[in-house]
Every structure is written in C-alpha cells, then in structure tokens.
N, C-alpha and C. Protein backbone atom coordinates (compact mmCIF):
# COMPACT_ATOMS: atom_id res chain seq x y z
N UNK A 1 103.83 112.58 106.34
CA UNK A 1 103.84 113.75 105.50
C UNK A 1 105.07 113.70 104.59
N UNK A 2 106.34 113.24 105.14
CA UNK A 2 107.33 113.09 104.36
C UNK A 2 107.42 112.36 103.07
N UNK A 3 106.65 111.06 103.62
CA UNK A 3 106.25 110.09 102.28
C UNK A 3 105.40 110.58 101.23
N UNK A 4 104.55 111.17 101.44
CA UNK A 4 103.27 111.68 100.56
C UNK A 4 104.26 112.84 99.76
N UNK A 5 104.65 113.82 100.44
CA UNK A 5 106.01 114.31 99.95
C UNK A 5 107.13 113.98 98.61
N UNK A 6 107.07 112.76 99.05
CA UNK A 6 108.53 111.89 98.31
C UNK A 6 107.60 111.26 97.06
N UNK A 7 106.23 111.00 97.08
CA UNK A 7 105.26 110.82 96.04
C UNK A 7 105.03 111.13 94.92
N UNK A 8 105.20 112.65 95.25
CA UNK A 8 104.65 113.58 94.32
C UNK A 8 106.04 113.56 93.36
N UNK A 9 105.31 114.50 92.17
CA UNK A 9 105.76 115.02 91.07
C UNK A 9 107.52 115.74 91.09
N UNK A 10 108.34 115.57 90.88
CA UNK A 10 109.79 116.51 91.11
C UNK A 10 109.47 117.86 91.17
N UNK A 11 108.89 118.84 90.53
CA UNK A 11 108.49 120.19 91.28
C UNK A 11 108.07 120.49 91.93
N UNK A 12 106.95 119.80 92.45
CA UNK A 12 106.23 119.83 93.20
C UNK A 12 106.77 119.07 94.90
N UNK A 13 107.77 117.85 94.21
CA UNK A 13 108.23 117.43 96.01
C UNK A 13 109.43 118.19 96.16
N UNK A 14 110.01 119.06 95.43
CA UNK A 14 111.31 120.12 96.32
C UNK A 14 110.21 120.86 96.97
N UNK A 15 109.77 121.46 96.34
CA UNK A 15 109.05 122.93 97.54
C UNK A 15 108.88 122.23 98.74
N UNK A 16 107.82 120.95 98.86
CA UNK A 16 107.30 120.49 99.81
C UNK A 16 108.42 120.07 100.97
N UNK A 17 109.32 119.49 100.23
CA UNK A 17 110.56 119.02 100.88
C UNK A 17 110.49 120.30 102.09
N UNK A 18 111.61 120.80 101.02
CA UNK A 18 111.95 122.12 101.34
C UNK A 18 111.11 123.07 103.05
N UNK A 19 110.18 122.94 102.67
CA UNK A 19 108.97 123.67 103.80
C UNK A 19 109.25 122.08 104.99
N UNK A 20 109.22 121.01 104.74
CA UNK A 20 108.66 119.91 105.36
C UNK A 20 110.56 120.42 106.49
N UNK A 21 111.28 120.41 105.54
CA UNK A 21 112.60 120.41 106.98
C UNK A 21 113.33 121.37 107.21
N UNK A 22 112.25 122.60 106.84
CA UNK A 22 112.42 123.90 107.63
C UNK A 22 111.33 123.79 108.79
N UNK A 23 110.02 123.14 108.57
CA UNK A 23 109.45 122.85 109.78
C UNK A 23 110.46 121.40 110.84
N UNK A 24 110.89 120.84 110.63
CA UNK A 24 111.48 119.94 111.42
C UNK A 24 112.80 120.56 112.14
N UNK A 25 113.35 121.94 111.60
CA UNK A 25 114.50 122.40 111.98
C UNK A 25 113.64 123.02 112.93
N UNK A 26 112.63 124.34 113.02
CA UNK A 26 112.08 124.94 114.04
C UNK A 26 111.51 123.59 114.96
N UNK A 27 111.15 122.67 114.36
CA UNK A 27 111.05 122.02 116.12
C UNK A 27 111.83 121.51 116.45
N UNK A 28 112.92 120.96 116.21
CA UNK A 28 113.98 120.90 116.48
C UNK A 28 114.74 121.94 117.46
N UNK A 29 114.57 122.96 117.15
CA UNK A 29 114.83 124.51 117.82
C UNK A 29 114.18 124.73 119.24
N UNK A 30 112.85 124.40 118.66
CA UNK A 30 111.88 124.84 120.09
C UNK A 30 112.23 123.74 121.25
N UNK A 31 112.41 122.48 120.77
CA UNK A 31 112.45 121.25 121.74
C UNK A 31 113.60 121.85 122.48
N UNK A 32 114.86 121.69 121.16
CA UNK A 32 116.13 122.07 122.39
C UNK A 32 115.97 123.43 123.28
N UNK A 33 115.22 124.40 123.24
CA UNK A 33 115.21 125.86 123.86
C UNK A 33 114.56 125.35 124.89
N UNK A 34 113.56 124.51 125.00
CA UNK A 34 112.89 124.03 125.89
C UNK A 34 113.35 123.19 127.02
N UNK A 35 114.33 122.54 126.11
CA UNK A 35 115.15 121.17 127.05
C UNK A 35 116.53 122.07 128.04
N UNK A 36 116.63 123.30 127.46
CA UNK A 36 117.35 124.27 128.11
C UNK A 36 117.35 124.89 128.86
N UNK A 37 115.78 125.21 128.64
CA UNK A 37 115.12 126.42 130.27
C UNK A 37 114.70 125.53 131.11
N UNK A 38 114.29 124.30 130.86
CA UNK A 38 114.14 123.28 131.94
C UNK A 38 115.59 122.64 132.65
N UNK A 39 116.42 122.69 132.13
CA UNK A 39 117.56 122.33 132.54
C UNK A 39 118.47 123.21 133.34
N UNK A 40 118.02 124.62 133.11
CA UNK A 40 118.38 125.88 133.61
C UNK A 40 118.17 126.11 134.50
N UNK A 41 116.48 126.12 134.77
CA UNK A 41 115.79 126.31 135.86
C UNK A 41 115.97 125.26 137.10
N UNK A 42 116.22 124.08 137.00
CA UNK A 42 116.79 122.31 137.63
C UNK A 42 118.10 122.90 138.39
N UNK A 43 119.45 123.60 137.04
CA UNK A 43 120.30 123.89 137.72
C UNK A 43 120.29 125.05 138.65
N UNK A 44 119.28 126.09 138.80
CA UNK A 44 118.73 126.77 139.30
C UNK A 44 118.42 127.07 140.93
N UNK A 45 117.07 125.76 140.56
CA UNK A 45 116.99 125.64 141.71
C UNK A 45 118.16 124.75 142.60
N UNK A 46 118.67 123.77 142.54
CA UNK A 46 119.87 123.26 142.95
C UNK A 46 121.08 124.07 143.56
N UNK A 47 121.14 125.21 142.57
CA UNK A 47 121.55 125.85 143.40
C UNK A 47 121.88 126.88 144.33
N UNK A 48 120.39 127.28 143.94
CA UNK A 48 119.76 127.74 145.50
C UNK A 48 119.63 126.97 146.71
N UNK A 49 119.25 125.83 146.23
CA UNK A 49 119.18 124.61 147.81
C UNK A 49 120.57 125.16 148.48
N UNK A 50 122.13 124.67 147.42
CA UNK A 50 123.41 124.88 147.98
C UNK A 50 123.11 126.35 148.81
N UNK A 51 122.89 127.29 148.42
CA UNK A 51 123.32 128.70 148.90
C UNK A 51 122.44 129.03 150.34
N UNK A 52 120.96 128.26 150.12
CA UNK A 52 120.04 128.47 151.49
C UNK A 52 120.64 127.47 152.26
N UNK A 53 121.32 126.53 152.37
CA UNK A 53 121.92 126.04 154.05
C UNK A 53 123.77 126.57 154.08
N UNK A 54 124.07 127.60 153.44
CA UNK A 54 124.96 128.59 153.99
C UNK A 54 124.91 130.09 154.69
N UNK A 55 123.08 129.95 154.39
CA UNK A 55 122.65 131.39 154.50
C UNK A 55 122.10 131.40 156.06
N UNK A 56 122.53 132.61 157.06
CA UNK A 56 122.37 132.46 157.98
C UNK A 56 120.95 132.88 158.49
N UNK A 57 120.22 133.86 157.96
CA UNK A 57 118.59 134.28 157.84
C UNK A 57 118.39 133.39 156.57
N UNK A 58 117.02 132.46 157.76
CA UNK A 58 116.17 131.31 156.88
C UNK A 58 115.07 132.40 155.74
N UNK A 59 114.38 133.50 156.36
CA UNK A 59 113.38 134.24 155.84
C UNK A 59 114.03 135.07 154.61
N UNK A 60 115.26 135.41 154.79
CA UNK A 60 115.11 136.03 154.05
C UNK A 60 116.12 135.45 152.36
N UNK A 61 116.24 133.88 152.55
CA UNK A 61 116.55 133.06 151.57
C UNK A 61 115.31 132.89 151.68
N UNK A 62 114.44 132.36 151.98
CA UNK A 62 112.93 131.78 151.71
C UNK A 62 112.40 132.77 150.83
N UNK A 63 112.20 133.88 151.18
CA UNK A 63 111.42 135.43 150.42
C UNK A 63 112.35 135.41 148.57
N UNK A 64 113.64 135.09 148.79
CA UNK A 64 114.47 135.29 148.01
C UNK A 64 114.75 134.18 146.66
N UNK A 65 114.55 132.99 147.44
CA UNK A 65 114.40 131.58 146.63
C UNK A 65 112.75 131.67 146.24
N UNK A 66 112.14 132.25 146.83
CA UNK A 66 110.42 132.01 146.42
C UNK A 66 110.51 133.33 145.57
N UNK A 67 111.20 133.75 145.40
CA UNK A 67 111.01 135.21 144.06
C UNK A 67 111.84 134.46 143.15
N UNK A 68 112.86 134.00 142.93
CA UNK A 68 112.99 133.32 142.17
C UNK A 68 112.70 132.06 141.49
N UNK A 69 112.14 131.34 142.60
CA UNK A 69 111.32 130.29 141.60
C UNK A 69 110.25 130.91 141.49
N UNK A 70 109.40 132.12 141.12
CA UNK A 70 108.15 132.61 140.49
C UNK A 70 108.55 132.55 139.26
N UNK A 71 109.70 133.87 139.60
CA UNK A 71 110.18 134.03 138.05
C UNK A 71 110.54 132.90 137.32
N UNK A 72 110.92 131.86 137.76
CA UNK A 72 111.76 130.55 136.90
C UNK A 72 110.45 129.73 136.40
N UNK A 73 109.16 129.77 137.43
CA UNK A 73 108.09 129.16 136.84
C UNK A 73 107.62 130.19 136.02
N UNK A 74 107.39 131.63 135.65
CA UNK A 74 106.71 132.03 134.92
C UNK A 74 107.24 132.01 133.35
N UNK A 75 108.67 131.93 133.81
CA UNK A 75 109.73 131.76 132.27
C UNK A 75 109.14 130.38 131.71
N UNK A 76 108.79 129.67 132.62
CA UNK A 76 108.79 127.99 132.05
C UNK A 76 107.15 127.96 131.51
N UNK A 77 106.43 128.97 132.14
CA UNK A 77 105.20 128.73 131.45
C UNK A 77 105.52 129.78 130.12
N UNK A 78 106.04 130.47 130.29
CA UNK A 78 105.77 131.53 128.98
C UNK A 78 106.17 130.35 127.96
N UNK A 79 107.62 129.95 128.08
CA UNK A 79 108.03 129.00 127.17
C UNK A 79 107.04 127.61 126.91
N UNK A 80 106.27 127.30 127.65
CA UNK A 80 105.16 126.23 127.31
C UNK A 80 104.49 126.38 126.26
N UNK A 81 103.91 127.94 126.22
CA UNK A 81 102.83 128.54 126.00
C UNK A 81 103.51 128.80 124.21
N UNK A 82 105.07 129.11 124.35
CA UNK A 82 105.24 129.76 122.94
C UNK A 82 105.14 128.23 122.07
N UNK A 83 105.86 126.84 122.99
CA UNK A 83 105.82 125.69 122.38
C UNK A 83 104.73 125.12 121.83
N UNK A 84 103.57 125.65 122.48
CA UNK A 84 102.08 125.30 122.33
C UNK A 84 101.43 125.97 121.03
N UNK A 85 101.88 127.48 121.45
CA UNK A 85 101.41 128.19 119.94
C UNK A 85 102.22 127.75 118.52
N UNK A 86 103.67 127.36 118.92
CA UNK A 86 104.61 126.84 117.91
C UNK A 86 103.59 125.97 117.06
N UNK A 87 103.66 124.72 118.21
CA UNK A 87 102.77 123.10 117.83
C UNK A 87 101.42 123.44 117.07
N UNK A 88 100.59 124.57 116.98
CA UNK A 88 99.58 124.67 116.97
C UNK A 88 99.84 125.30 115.20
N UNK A 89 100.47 126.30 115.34
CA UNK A 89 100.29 126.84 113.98
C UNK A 89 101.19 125.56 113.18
N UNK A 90 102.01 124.67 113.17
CA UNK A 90 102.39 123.96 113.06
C UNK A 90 101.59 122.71 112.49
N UNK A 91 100.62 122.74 113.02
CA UNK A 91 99.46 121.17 112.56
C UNK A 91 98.89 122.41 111.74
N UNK A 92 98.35 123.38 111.99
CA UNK A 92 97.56 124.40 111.29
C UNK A 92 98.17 124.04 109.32
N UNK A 93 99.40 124.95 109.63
CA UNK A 93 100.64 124.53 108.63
C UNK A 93 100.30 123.29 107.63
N UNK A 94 100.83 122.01 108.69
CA UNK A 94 100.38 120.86 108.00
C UNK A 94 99.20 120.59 107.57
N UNK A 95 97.92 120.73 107.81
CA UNK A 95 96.63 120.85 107.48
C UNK A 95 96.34 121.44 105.97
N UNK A 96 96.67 122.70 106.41
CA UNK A 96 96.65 123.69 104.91
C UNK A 96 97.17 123.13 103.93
N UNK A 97 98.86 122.50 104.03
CA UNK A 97 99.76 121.85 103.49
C UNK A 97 98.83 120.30 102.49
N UNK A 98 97.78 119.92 103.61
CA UNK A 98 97.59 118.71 102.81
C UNK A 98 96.24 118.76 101.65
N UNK A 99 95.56 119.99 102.43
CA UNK A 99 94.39 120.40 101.86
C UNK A 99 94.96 121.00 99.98
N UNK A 100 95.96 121.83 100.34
CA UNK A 100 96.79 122.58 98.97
C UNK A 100 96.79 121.02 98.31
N UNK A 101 97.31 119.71 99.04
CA UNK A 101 97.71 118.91 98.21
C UNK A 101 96.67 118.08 97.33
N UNK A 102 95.96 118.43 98.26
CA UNK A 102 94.95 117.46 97.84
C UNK A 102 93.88 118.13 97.02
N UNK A 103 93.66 119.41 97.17
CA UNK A 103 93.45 120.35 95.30
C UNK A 103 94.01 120.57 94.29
N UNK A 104 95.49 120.15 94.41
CA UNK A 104 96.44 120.32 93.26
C UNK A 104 96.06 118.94 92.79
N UNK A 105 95.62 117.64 93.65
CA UNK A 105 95.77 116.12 93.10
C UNK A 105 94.34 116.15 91.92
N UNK A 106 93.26 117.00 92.83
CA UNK A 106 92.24 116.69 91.89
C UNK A 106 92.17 117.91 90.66
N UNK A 107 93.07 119.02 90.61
CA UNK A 107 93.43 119.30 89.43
C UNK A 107 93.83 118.90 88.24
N UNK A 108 94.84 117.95 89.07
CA UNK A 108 95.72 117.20 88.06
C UNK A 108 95.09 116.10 87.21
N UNK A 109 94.04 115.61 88.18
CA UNK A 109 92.98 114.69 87.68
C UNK A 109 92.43 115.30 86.95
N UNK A 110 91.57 116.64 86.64
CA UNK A 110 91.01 117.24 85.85
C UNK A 110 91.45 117.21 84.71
N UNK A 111 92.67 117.81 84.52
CA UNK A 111 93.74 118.10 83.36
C UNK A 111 93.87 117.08 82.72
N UNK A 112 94.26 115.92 83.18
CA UNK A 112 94.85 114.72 82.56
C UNK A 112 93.31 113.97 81.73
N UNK A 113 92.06 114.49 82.62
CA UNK A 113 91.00 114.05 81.80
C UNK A 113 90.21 114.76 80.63
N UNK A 114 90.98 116.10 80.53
CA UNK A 114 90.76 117.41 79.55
C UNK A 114 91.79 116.58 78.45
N UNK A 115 92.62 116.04 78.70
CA UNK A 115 94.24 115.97 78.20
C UNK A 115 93.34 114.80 77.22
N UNK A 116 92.78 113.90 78.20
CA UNK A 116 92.39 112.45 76.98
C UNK A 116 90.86 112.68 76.93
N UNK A 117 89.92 113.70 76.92
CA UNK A 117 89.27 114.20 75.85
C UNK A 117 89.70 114.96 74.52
N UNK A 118 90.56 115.92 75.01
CA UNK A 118 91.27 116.39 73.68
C UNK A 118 91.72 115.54 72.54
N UNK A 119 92.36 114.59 73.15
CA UNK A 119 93.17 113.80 72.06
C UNK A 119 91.99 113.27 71.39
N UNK A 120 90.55 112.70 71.88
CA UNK A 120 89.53 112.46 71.36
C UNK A 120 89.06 112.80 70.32
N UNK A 121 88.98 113.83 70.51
CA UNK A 121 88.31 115.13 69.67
C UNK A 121 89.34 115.70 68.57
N UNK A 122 90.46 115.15 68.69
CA UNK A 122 91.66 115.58 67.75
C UNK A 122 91.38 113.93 66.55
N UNK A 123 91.22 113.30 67.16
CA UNK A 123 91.32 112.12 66.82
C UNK A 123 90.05 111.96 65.41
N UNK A 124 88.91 112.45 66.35
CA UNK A 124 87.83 112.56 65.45
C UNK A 124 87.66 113.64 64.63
N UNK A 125 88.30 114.64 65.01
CA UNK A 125 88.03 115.45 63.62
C UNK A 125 89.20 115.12 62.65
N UNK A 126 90.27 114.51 62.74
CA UNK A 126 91.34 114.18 61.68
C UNK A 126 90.20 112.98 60.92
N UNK A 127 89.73 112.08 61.38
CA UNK A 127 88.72 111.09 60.66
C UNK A 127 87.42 111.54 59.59
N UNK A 128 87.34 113.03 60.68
CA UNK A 128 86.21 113.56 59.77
C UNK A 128 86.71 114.48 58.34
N UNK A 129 87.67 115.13 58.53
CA UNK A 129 88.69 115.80 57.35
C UNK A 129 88.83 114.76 56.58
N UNK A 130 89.09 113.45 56.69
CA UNK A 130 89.07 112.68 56.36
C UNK A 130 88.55 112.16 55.22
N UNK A 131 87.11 111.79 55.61
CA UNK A 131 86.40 112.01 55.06
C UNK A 131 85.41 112.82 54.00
N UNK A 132 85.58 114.01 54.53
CA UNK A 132 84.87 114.97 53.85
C UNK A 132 86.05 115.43 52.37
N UNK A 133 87.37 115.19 52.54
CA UNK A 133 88.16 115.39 51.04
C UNK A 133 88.18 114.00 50.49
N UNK A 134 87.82 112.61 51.13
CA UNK A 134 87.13 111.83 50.13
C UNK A 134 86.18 111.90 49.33
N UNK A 135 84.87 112.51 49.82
CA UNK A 135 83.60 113.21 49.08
C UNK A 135 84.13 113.98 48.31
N UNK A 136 85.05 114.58 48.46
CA UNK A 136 85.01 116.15 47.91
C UNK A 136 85.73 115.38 46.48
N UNK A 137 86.42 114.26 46.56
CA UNK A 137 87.55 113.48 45.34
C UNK A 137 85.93 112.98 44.32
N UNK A 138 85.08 112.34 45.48
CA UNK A 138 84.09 111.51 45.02
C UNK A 138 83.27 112.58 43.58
N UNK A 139 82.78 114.10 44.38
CA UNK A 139 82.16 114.77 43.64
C UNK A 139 82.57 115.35 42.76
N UNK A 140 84.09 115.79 42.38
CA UNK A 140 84.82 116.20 41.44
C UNK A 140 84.52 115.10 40.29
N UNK A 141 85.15 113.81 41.08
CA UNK A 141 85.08 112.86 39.79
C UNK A 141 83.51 112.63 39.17
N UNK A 142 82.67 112.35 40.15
CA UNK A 142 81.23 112.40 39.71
C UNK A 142 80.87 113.18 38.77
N UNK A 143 81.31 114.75 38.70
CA UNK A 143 80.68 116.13 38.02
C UNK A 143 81.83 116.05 36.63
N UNK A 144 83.10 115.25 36.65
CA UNK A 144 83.58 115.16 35.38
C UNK A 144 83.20 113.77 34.44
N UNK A 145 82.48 113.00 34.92
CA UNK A 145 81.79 111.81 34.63
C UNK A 145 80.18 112.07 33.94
N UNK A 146 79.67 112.89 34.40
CA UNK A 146 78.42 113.29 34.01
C UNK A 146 78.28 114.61 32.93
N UNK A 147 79.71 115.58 33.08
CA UNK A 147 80.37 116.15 31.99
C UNK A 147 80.46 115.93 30.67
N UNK A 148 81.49 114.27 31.02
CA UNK A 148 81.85 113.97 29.66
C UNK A 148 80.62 112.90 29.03
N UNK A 149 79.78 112.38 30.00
CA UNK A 149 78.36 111.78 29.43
C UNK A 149 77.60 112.85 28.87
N UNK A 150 77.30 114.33 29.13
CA UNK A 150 76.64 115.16 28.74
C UNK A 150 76.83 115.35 26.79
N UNK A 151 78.39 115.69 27.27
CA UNK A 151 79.31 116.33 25.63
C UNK A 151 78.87 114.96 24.56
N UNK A 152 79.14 113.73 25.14
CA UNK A 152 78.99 112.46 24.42
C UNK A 152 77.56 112.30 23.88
N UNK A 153 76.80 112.86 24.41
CA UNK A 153 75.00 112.95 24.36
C UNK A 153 75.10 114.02 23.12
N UNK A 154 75.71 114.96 23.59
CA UNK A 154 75.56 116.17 22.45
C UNK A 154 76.32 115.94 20.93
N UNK A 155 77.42 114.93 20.98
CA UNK A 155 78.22 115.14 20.27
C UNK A 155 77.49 114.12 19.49
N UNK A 156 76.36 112.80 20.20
CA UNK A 156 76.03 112.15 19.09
C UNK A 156 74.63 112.40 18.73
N UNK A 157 73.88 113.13 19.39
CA UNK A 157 72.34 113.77 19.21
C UNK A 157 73.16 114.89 17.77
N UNK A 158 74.07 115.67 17.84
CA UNK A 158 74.31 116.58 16.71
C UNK A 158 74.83 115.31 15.63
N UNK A 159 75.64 114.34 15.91
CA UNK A 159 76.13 113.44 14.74
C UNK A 159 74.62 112.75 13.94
N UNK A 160 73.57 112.35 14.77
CA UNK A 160 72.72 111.61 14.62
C UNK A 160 71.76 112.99 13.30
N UNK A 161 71.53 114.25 13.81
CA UNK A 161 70.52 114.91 13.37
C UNK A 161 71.48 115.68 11.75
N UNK A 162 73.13 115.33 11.87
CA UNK A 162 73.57 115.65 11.20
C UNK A 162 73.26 114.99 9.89
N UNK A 163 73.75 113.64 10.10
CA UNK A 163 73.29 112.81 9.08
C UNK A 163 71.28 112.62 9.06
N UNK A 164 70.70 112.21 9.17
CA UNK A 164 69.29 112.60 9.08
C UNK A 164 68.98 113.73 8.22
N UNK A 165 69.52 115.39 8.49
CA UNK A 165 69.21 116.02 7.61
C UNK A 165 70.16 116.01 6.40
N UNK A 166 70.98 115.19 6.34
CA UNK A 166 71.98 115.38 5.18
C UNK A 166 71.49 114.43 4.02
N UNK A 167 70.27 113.54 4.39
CA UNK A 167 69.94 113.17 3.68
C UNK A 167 68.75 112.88 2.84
C-alpha cells in the first residue's frame, strides 16, 4: 500500500501518505497496549504464585488467585476483541482506500482521453476556419473578376453601338 502510495500524483500521495502512517501509528499503539496487558497479566500472575506459598489458608488464596485470574483473562479478552475490531475496520479502511484509488485512476483515464479528444477537435476546427476564409478570399476575388468582366462587356457593347450609330 505504501508503494502504490509513493506512485501516485504529489497531491494525491501526501493525503495518502499522511492517512497510510497515522494508520501504522494506531497499530503501532494497539500492538504495544497489547504487549502490555499481556506482560501485566504474566507479571501478575507470578506474582501471585510468590504470595500463595506465603499464604497460610490454601482456599482462600485459591478463591482469591481464581478471581483474579478471571478478571486478568476477561481484560485480555476484552483487549483481543478491541485488537480484532481495530484490525478489522483497518483492512475495511484499506479496502475503501484502494477502491477510492482505483476510481480516481479510471477518472484520470477518462480526463486525459477528453483532454486528447479536445485537442482533436481544436485541431480540426482551426483547419476548418481555415479553410472557409480561403473560400471566402476565393469568392471576393471571383465576384471582383466577373465585376470588372461585366463593366468591360458594357463599356465595349456601349463603345461598339456608339460608333455604329455615329455613323
């Protein structure tokens, strides 16, 4: 997860960072709390062993050491149980984490293929503008070409009928 992490984009790998070793600090947390009540409970019982062969009633260290290791096992399961739910929302976490990643990846794919259609379509209509104020040069000049052939028609149809009747 760290690598896939270190992959990505610079905005996108702080956040991830960021979340990725705030989750490594809480387990980090839970392990040692764990490695504590087990170590607690060890020194615990130990030394109860010491205190039941100074104790002169066996029954009523027995009644006394067996109430306390209930309680020391029920602490150690509660704490299992929170490590378990920890671990659990934890992959949950990571799951979501990769699913987010992996819709932002095919976004990005989207975009980047919007990105080089656009330029397409930018591309082709600059070709077509293009074009169309070449025509537009073509028909100007065409309509002043057929203009001055018109006036030239008139100017020698009147020169022609001028002389004819002048004579």
């Amino acid at each position: 997860m760290d690598l896939e992490a270190r992959s990505l984009q610079p905005n996108v790998k702080a956040v991830l960072l960021a979340k990725l070793r705030e989750y490594k600090y809480d387990l980090n947390n839970l392990k040692s709390e764990h490695k504590r009540l087990a170590s607690a409970n060890s020194n615990q019982a130990a030394r109860d062993d010491l205190l039941e062969s100074g104790m002169a009633d066996a029954m009523s260290v027995s009644a006394n050491q067996r109430g306390r290791l209930m309680m020391s096992t029920e602490r150690l399961n509660e704490s299992s149980d929170r490590i378990k739910e920890s671990r659990r929302t934890m992959l949950e976490t990571e799951e979501l984490g990769v699913s987010i990643l992996q819709d932002l990846h095919q976004q990005r794919q989207s975009l980047l293929h919007a990105n080089d259609t656009l330029h397409g379509v930018d591309d082709n209509i600059s070709k077509s503008k293009k074009i169309l104020t070449n025509m537009s040069r073509r028909m100007s000049r065409n309509k002043w070409i057929i203009s001055s052939i018109i006036v030239v028609l008139i100017v020698t149809i009147a020169l022609i009928l001028y002389f004819k009747l002048s004579k």
